[in-house]
C-alpha atoms as a PDB file:
ATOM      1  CA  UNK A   1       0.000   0.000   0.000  1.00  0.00           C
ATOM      2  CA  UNK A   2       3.270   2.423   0.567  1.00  0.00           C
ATOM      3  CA  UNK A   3       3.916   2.399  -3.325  1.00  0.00           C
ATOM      4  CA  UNK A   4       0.250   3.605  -4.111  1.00  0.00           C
ATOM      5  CA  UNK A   5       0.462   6.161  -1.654  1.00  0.00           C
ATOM      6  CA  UNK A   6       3.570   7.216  -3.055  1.00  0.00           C
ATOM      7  CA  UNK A   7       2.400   6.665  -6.681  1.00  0.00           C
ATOM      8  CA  UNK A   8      -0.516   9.503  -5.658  1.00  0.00           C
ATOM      9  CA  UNK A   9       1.877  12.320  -4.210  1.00  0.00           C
ATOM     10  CA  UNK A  10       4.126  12.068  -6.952  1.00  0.00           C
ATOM     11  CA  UNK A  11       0.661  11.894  -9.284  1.00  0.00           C
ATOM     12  CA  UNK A  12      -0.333  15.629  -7.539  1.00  0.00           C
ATOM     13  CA  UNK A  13       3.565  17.093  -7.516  1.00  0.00           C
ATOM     14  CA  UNK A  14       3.283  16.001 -11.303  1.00  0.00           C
ATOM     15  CA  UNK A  15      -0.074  17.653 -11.747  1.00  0.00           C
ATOM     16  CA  UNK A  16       1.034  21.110  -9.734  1.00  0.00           C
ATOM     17  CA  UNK A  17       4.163  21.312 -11.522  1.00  0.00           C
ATOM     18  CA  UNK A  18       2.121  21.138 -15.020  1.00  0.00           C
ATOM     19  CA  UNK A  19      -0.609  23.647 -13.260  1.00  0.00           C
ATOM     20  CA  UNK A  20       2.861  25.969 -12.881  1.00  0.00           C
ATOM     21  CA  UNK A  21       4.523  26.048 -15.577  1.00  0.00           C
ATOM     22  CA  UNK A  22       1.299  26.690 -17.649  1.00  0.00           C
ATOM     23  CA  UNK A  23       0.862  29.561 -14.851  1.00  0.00           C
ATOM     24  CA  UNK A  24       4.417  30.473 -15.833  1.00  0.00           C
ATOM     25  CA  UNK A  25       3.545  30.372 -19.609  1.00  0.00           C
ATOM     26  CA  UNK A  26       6.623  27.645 -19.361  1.00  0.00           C
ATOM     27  CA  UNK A  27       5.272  25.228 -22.130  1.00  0.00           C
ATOM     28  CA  UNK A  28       8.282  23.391 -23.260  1.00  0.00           C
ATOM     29  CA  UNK A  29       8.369  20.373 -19.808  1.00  0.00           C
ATOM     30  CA  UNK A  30       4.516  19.907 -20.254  1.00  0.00           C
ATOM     31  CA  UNK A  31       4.282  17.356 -22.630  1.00  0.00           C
ATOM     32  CA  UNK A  32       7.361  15.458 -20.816  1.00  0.00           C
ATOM     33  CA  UNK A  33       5.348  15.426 -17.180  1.00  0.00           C
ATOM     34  CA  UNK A  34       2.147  14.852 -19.106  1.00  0.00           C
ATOM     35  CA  UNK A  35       3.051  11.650 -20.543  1.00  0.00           C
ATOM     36  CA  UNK A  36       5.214  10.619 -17.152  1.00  0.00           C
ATOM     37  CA  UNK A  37       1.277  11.478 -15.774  1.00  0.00           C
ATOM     38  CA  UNK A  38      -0.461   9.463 -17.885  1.00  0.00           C
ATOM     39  CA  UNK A  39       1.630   6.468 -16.863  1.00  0.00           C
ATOM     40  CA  UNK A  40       1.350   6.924 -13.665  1.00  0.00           C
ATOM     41  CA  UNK A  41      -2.193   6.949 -13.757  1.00  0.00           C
ATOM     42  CA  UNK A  42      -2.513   3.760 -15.985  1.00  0.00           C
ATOM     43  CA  UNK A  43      -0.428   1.979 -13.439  1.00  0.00           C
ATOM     44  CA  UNK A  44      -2.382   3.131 -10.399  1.00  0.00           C
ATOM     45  CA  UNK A  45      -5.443   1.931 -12.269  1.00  0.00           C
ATOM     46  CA  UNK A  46      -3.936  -1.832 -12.721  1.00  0.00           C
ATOM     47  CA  UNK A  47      -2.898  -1.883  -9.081  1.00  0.00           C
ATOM     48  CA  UNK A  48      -6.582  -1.039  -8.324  1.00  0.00           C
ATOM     49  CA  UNK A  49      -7.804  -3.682 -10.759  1.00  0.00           C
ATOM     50  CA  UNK A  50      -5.189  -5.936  -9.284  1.00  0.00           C
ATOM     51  CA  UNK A  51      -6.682  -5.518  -5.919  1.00  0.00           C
ATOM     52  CA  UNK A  52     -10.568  -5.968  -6.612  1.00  0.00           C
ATOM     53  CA  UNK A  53      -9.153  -9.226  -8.305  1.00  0.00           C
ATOM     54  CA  UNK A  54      -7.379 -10.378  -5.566  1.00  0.00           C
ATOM     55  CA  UNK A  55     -10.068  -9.283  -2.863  1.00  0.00           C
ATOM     56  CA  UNK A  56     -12.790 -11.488  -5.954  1.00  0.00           C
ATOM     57  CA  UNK A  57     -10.119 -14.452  -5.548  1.00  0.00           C
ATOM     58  CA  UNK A  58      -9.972 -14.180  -1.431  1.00  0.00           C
ATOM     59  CA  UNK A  59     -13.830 -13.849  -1.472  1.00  0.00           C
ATOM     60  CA  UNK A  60     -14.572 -16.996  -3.358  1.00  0.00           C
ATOM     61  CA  UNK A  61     -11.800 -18.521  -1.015  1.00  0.00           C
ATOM     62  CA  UNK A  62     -13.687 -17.675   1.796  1.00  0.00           C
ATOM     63  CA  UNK A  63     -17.084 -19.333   0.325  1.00  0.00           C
ATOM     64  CA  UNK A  64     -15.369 -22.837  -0.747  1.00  0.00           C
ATOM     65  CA  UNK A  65     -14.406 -22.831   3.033  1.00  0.00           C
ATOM     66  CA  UNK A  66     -17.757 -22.444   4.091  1.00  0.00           C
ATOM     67  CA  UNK A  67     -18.977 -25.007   1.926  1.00  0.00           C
ATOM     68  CA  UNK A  68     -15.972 -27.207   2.813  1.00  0.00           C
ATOM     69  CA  UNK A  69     -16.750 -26.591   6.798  1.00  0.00           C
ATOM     70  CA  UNK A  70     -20.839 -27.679   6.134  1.00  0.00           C
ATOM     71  CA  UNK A  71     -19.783 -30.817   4.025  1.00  0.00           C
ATOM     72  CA  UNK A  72     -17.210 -32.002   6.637  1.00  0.00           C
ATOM     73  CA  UNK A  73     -19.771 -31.174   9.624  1.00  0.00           C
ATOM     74  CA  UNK A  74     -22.536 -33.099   8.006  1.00  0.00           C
ATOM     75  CA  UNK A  75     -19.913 -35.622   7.349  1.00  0.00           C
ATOM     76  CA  UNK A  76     -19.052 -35.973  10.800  1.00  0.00           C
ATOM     77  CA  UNK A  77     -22.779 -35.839  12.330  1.00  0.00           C
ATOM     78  CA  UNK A  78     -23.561 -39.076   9.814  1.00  0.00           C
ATOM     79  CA  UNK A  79     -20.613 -40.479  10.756  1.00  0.00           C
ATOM     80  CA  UNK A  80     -21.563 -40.142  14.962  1.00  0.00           C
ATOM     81  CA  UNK A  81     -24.819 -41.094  13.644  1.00  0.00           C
ATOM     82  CA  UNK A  82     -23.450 -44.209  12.204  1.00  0.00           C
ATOM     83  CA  UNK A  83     -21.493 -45.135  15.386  1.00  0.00           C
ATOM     84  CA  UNK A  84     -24.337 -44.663  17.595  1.00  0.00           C
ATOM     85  CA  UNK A  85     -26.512 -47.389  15.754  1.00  0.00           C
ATOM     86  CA  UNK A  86     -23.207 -49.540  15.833  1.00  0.00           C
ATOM     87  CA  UNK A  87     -22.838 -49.119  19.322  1.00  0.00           C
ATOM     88  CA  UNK A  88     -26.477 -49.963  20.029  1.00  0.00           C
ATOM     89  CA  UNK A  89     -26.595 -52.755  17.523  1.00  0.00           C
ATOM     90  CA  UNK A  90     -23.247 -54.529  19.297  1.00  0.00           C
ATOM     91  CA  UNK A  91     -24.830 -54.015  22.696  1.00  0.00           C
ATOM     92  CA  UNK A  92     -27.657 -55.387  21.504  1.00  0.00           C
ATOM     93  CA  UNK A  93     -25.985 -58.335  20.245  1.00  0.00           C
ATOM     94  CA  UNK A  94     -23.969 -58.899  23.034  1.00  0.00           C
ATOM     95  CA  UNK A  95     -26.678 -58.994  25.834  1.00  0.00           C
ATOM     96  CA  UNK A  96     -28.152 -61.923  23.199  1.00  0.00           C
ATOM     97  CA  UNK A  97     -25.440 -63.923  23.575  1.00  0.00           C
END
């Protein structure tokens, strides 16, 4: 997050120094900050679109867990289900006997 927040001051010096020299009637260094502006926006919009991505990617994660976590509990309840009628089915057997 440091480098975007760097990326954004250097964004505005860029922008105030163009916003001077036009003051200044200094037109020769606009078209050199300009274009070093214009990349500087374009990569502060792929970090941003590299973010949402990741935060899509983390999101998703986040639902296959829950879905893991409900398969594995309902897993576990049949399971202890399971047990229980073995458990009363071998007591039952062995009082038979």
């Amino acid at each position: 997050m440091d480098t975007f927040n760097s990326d954004l001051d250097l964004l505005e010096n860029l922008s105030k120094k163009i916003s001077d020299l036009i003051y200044n009637n200094e037109f020769s260094q606009i078209s050199l900050l300009d274009s070093q502006r214009k990349l500087l926006i374009e990569k502060i919009k792929k970090s941003e679109i590299k973010k949402n991505q990741i935060q899509k990617r983390i999101g998703k994660l986040l639902e296959n867990n829950l879905e893991n976590i409900k398969a594995t509990e309902k897993k576990l309840q049949n399971l202890s289900k399971n047990h229980s009628k073995f458990n009363k089915r071998l007591k039952a057997y062995s009082m038979n006997q």
